[in-house]
N, C-alpha and C. Protein backbone atom coordinates (compact mmCIF):
# COMPACT_ATOMS: atom_id res chain seq x y z
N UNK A 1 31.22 0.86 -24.57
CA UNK A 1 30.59 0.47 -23.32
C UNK A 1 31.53 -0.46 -22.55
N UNK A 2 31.78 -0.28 -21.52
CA UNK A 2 32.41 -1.00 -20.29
C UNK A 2 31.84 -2.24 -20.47
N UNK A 3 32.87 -3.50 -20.63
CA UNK A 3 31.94 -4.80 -20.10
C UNK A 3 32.31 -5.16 -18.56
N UNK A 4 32.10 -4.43 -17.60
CA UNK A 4 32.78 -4.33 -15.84
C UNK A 4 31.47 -3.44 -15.41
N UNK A 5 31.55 -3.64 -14.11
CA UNK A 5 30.78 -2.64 -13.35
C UNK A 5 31.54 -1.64 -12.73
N UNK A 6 31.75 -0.28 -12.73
CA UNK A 6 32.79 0.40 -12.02
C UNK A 6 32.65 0.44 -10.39
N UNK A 7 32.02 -0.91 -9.65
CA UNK A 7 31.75 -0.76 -8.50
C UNK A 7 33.06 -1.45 -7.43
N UNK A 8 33.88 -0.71 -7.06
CA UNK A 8 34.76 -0.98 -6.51
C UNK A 8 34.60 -0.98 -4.82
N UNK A 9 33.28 -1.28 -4.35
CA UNK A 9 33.35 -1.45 -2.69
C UNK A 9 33.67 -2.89 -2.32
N UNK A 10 33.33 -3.84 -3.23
CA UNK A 10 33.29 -5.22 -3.38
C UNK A 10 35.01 -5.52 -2.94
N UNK A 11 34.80 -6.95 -2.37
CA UNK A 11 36.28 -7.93 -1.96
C UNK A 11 36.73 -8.34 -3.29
N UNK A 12 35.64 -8.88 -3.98
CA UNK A 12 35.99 -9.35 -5.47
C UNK A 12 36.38 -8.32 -6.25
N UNK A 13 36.59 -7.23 -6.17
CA UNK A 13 36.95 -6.43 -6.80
C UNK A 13 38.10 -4.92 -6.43
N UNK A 14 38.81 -5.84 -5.16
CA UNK A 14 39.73 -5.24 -4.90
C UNK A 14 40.39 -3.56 -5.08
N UNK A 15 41.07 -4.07 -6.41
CA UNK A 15 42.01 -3.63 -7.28
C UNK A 15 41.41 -3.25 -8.57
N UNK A 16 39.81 -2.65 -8.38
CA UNK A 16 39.20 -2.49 -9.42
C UNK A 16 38.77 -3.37 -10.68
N UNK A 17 38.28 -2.99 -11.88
CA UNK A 17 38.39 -4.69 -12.69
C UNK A 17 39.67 -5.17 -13.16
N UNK A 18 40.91 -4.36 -12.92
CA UNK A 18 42.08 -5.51 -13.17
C UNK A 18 42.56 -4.59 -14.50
N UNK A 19 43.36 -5.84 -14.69
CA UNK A 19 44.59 -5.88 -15.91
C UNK A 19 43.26 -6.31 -17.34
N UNK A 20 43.14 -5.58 -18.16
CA UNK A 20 42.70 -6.34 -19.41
C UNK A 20 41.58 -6.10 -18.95
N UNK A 21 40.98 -5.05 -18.76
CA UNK A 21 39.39 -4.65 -18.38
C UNK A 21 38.99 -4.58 -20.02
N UNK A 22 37.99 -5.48 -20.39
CA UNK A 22 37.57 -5.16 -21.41
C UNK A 22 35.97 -4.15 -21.82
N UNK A 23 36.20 -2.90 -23.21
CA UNK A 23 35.20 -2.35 -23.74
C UNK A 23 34.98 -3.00 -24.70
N UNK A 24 33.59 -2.85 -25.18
CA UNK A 24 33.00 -2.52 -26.56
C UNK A 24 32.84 -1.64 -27.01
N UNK A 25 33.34 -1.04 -28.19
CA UNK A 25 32.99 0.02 -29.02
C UNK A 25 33.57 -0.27 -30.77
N UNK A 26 32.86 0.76 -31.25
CA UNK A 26 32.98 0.75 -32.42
C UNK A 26 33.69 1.88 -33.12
N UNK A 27 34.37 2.77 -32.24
CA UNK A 27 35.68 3.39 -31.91
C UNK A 27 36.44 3.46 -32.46
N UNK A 28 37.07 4.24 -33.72
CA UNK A 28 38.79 4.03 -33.89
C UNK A 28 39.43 4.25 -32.79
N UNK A 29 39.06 5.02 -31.77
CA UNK A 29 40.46 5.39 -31.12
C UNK A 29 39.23 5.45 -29.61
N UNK A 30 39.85 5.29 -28.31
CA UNK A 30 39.35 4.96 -27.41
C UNK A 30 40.05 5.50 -26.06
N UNK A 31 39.84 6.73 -25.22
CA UNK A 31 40.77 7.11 -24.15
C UNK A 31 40.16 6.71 -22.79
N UNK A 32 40.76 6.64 -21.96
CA UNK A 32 40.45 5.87 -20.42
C UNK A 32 40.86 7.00 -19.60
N UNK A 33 40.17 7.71 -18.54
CA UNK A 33 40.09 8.61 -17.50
C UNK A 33 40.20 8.28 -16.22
N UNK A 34 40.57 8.43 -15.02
CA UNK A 34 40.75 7.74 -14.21
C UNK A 34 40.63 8.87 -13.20
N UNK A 35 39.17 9.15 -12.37
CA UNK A 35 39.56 10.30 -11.65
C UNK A 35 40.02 11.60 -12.18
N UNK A 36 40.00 11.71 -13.69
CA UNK A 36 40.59 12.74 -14.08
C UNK A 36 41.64 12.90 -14.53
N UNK A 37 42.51 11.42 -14.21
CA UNK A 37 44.23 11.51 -15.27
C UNK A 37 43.91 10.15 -16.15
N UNK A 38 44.45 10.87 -17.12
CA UNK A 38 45.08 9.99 -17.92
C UNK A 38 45.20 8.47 -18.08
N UNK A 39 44.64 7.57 -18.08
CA UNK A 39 45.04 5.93 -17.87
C UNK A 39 45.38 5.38 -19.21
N UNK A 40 45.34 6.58 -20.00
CA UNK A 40 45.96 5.36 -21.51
C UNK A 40 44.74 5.30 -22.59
N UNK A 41 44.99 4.78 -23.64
CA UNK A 41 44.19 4.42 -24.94
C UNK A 41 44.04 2.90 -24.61
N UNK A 42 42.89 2.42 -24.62
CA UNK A 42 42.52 1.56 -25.01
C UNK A 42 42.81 0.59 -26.05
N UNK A 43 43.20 -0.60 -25.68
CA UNK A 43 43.36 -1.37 -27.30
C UNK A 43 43.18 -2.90 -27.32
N UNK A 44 42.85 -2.56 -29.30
CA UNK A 44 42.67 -3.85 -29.69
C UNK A 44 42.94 -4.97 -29.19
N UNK A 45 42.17 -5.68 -29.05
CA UNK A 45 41.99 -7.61 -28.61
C UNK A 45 42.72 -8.10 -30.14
N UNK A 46 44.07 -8.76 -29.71
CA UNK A 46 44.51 -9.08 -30.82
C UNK A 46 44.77 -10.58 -31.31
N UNK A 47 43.84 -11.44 -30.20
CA UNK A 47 43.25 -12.83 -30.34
C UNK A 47 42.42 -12.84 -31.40
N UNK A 48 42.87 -12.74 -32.56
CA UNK A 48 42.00 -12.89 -33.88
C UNK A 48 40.72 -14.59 -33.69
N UNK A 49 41.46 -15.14 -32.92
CA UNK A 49 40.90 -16.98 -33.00
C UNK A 49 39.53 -16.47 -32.19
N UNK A 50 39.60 -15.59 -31.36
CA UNK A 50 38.36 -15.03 -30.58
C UNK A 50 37.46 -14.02 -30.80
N UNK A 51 37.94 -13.37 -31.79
CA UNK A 51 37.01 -11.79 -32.13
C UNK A 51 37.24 -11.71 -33.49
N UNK A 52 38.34 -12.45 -34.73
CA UNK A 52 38.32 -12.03 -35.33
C UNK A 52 37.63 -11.93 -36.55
N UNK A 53 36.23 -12.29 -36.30
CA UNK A 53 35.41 -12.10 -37.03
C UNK A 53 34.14 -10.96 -37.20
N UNK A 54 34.34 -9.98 -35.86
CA UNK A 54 33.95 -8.56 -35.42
C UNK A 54 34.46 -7.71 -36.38
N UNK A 55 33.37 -6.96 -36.75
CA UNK A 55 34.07 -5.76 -37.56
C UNK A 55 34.88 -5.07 -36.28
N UNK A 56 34.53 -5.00 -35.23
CA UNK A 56 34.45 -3.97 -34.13
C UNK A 56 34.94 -5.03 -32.98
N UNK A 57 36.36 -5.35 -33.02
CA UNK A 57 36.38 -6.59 -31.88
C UNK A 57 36.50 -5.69 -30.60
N UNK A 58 36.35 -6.15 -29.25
CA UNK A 58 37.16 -5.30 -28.55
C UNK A 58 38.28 -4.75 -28.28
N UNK A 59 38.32 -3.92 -27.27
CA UNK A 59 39.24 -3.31 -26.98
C UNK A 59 39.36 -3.51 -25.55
N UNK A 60 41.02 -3.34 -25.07
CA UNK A 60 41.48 -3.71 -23.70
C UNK A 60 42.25 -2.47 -22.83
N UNK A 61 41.80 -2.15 -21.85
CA UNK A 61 42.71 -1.34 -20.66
C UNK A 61 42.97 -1.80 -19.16
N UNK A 62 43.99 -1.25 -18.98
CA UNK A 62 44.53 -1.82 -17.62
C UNK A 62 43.64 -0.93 -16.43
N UNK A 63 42.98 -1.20 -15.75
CA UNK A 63 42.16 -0.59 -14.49
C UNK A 63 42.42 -1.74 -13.43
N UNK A 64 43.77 -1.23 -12.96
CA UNK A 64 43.95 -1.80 -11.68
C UNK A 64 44.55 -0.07 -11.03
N UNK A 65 43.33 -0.15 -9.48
CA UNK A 65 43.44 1.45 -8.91
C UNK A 65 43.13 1.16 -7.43
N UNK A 66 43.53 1.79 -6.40
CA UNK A 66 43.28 2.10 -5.48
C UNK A 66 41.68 2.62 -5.19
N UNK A 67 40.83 1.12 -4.50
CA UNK A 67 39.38 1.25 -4.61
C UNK A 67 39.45 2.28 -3.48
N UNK A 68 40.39 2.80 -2.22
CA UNK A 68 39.81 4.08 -1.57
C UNK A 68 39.68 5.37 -1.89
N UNK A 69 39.74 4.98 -3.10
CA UNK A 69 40.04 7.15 -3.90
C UNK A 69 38.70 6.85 -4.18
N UNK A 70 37.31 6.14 -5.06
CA UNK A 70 36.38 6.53 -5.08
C UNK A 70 36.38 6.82 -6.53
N UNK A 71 37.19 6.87 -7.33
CA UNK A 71 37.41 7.48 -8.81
C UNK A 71 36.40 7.27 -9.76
N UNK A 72 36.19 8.39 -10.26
CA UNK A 72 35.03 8.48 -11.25
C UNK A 72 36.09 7.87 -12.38
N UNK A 73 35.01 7.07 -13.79
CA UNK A 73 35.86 6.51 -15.00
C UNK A 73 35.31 7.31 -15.72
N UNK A 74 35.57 8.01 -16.68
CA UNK A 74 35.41 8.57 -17.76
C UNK A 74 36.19 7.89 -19.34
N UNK A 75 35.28 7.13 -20.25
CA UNK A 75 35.95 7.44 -21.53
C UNK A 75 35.12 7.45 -22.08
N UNK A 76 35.98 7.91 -23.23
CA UNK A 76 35.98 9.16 -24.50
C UNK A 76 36.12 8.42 -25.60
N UNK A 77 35.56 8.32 -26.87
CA UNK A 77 35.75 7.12 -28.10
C UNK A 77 35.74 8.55 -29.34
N UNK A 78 36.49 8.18 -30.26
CA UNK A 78 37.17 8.86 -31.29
C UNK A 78 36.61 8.41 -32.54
N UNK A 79 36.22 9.19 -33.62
CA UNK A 79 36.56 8.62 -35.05
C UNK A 79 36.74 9.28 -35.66
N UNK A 80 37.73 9.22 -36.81
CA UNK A 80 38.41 10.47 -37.17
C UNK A 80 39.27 11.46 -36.77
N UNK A 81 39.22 11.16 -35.46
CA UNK A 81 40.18 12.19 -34.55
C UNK A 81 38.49 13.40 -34.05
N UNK A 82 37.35 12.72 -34.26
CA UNK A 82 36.34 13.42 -33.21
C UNK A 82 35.71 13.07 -32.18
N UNK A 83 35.47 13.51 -31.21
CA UNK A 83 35.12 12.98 -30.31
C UNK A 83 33.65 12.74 -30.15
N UNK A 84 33.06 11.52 -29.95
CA UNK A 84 31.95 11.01 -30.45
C UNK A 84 30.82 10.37 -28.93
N UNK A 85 31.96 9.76 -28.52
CA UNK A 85 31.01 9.30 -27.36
C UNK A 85 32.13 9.89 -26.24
N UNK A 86 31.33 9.64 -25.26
CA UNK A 86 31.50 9.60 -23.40
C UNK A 86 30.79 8.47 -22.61
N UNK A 87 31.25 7.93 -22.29
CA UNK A 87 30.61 7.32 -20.67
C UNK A 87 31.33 7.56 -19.39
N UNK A 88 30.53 8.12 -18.45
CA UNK A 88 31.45 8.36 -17.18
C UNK A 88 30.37 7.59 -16.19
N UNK A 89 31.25 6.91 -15.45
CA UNK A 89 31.07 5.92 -14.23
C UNK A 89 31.27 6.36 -13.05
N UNK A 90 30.87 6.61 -11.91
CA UNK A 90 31.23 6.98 -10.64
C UNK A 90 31.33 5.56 -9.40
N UNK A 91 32.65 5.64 -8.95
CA UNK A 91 32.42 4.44 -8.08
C UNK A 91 32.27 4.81 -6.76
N UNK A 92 31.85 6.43 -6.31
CA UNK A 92 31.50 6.67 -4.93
C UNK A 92 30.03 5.88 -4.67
N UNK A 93 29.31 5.22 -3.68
CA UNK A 93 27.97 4.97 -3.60
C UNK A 93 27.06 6.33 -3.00
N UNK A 94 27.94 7.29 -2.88
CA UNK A 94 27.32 8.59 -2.50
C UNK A 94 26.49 9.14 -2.82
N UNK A 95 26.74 9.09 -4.27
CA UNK A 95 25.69 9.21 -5.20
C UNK A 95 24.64 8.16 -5.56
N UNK A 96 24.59 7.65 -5.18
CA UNK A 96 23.74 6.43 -5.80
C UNK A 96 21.98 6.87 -5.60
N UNK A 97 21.13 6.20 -6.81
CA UNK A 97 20.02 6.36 -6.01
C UNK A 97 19.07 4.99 -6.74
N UNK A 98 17.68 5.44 -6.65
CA UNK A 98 17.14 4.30 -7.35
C UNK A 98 16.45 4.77 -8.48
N UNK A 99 16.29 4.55 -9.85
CA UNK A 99 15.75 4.27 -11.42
C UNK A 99 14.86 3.51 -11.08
N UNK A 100 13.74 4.04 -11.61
CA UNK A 100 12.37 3.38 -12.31
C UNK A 100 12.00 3.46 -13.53
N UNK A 101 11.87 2.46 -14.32
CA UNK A 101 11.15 2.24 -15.68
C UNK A 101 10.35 1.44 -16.16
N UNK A 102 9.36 2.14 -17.09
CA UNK A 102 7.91 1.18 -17.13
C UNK A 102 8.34 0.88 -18.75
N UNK A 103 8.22 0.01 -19.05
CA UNK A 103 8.12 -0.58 -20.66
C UNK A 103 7.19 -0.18 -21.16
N UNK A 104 6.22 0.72 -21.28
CA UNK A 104 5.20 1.74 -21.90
C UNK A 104 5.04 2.70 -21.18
N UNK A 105 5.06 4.07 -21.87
CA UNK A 105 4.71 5.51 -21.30
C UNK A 105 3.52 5.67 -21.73
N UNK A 106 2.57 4.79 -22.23
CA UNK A 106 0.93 4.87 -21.83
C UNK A 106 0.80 3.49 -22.09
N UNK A 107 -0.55 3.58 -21.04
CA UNK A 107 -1.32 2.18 -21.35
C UNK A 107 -2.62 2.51 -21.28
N UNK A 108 -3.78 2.01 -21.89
CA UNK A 108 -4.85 1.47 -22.32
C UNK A 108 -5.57 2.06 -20.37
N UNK A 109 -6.62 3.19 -19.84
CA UNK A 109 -6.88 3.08 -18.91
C UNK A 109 -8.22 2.69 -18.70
N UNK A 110 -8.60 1.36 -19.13
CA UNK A 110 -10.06 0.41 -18.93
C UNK A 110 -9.72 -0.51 -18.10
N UNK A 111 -8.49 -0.62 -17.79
CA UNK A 111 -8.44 -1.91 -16.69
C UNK A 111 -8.16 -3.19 -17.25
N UNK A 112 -7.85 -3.23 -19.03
CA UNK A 112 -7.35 -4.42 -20.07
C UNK A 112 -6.15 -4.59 -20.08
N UNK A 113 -5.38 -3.45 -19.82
CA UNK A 113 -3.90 -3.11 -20.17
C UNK A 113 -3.01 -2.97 -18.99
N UNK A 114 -1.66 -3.49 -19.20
CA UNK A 114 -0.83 -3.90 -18.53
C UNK A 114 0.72 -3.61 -18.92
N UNK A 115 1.66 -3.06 -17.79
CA UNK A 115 2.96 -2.56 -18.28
C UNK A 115 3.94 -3.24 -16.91
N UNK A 116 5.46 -3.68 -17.59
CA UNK A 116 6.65 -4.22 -16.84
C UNK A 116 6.84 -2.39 -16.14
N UNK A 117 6.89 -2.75 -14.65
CA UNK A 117 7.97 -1.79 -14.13
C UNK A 117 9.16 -2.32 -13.72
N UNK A 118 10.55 -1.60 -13.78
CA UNK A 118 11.74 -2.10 -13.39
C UNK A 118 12.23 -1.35 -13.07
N UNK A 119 13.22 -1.17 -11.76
CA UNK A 119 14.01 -0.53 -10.78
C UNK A 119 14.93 -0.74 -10.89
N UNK A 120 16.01 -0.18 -10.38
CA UNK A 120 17.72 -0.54 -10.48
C UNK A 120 18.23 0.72 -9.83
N UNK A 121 19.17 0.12 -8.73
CA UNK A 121 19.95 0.67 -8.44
C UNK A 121 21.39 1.82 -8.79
N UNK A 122 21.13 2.81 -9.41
CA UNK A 122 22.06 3.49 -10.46
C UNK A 122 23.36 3.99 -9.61
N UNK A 123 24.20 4.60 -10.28
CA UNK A 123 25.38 5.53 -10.01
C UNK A 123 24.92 6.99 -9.97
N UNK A 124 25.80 8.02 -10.22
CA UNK A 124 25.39 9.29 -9.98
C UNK A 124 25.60 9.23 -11.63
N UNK A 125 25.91 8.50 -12.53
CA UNK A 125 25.25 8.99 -14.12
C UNK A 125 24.82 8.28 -14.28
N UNK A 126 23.80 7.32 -13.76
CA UNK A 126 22.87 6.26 -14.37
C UNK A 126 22.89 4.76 -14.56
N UNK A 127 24.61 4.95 -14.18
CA UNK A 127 24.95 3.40 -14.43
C UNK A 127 24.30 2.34 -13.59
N UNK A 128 23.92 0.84 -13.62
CA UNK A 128 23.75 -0.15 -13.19
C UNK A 128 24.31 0.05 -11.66
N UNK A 129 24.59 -0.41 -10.65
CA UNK A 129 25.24 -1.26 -9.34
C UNK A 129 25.08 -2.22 -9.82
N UNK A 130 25.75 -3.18 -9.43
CA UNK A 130 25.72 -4.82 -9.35
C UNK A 130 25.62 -5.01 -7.70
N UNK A 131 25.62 -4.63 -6.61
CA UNK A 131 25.77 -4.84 -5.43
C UNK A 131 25.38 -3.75 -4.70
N UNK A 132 23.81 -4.46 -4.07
CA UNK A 132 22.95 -3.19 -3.59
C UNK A 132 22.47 -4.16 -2.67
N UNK A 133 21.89 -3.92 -1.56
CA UNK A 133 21.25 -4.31 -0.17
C UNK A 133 20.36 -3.86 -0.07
N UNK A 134 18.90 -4.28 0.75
CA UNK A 134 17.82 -3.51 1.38
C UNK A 134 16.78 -4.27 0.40
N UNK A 135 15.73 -3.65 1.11
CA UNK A 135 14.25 -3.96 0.56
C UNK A 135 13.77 -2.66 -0.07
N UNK A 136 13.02 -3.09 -1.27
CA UNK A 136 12.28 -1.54 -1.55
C UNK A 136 10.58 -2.37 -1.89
N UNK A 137 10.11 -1.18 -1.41
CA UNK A 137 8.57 -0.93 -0.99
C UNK A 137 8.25 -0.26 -2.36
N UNK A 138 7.00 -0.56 -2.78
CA UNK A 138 5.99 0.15 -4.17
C UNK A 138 5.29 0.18 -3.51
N UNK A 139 4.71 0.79 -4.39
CA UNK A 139 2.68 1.96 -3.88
C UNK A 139 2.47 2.19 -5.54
N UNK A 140 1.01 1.88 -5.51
CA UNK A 140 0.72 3.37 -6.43
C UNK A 140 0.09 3.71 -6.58
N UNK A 141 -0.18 4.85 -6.42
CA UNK A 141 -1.20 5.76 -6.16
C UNK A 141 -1.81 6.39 -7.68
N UNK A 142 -3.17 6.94 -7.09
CA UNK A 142 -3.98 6.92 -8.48
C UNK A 142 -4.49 5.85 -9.12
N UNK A 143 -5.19 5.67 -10.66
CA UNK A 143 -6.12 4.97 -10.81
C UNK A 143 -4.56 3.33 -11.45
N UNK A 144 -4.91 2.57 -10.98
CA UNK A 144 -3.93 1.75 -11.46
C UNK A 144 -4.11 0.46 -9.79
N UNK A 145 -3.31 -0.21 -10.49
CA UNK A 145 -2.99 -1.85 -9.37
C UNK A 145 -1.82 -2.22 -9.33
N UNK A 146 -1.13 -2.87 -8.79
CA UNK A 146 0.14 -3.75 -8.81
C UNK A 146 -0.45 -5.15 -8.99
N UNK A 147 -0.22 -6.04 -9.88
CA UNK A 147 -0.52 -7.45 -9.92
C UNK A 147 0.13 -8.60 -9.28
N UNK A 148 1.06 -7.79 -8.66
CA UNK A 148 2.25 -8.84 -8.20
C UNK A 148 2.35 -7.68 -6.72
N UNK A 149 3.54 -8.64 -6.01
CA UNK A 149 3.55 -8.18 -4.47
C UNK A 149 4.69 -6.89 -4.93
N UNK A 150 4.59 -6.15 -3.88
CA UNK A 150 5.02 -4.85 -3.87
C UNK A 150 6.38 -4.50 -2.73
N UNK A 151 7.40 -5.69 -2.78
CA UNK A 151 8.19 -5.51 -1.80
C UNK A 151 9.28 -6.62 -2.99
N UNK A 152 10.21 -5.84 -2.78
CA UNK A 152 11.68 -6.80 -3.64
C UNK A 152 13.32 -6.90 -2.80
N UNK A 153 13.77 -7.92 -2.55
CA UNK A 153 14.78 -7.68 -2.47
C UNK A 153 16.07 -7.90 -3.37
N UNK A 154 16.42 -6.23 -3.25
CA UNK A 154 17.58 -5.73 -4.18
C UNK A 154 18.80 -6.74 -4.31
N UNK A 155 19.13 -7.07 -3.50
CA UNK A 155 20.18 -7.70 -3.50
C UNK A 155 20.93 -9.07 -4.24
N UNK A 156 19.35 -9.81 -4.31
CA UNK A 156 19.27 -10.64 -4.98
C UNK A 156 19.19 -11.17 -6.26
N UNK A 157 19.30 -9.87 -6.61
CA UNK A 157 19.25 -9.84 -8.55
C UNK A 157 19.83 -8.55 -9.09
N UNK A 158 21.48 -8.40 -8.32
CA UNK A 158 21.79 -7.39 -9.30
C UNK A 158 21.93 -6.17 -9.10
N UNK A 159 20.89 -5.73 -7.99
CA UNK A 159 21.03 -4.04 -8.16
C UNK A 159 19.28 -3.72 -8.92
N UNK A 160 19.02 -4.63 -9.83
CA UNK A 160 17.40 -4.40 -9.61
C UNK A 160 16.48 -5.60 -9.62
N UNK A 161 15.30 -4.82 -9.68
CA UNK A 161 13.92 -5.62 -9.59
C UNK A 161 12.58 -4.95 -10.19
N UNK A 162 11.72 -5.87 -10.15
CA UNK A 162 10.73 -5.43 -10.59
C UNK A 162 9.33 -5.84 -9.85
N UNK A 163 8.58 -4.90 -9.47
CA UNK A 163 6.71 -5.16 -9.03
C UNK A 163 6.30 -6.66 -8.99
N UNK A 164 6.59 -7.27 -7.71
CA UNK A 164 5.73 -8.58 -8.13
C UNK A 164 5.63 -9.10 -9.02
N UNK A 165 5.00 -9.55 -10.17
CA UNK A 165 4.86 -10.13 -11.35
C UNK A 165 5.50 -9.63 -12.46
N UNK A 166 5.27 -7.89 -12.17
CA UNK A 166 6.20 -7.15 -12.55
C UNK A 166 5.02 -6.93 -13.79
N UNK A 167 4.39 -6.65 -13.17
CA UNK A 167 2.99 -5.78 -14.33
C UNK A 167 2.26 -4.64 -13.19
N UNK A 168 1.82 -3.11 -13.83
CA UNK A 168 1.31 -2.54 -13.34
C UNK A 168 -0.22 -2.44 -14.09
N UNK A 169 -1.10 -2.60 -13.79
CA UNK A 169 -2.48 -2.62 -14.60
C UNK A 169 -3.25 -1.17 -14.50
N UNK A 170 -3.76 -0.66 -15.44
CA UNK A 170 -4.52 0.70 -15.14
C UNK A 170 -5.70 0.61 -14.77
N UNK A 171 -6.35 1.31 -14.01
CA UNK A 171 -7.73 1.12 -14.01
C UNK A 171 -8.66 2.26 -14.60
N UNK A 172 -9.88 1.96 -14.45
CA UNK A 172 -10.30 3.15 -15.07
C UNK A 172 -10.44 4.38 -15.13
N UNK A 173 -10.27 5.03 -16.20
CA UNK A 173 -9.78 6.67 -15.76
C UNK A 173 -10.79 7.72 -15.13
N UNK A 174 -10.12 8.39 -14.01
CA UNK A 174 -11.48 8.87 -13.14
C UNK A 174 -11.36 10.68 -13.44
């Protein structure tokens, strides 16, 4: 997993996350994609005084890129010489949309029971934004309430938010 956001529209982020972009993984072997070429293997953090007590310390790559290409990140993590994981990042906002998730896929419908919804601003594969603008509006329709106010602004936390109090309550089932 990327510890960076691949969001390159930002001033602070120029030149992408830089020299020494650090992952986590648990990876023997670790490849970096860049738009589709090549950026190198990934490697070991070899500050033992700082990690070296990780079975799995990190690992480091250079992602300094030209933020007007838009470049999707793709890597690829190895063990054994198989290929095990993927994460791909898109830094166009073209794609972007908004994620909703409730911390229970049922609740209790007597009107006792109560669930966190949370929103976030994604990429075109799901990833986080860190830097999103606007207001978003909730509703909800059918038997249920919002307990909290129904208007958030995005911007202020990240890329998401959550429902007012950030509980949706059911009501009774009709």
């Amino acid at each position: 997993m990327p510890v960076f956001f691949w969001d390159l529209a930002e001033a602070d982020s120029p030149d992408g996350p830089g020299p020494d972009a650090m992952l986590a993984s648990n990876c023997e072997q670790v490849e970096v994609f860049i738009g589709g070429d090549h950026a190198g293997p990934a490697r070991p953090v070899l500050a033992a005084e700082l990690y070296g007590h990780l079975t799995y310390p990190p690992k480091l790559v250079d992602l300094v890129i030209n933020r007007d290409d838009h470049p999707d990140l793709r890597i690829e993590g190895y063990v054994d010489g198989r290929q095990v994981a993927v994460v791909q990042m898109s830094s166009d906002p073209a794609g972007d949309r908004l994620a909703m998730t409730a911390d229970d896929a049922q609740i209790v419908g007597d009107g006792s029971d109560a669930t966190r919804v949370v929103f976030r601003a994604v990429d075109a594969y799901g990833n986080q934004r860190r830097y999103v603008s606007g207001e978003v509006r909730l509703q909800v329709t059918g038997p249920g309430e919002s307990s909290g106010t129904t208007r958030s602004r995005s911007a202020s936390t990240a890329g998401s938010g959550r429902s007012g109090s950030g509980h949706c309550q059911a009501g009774p089932a009709r």
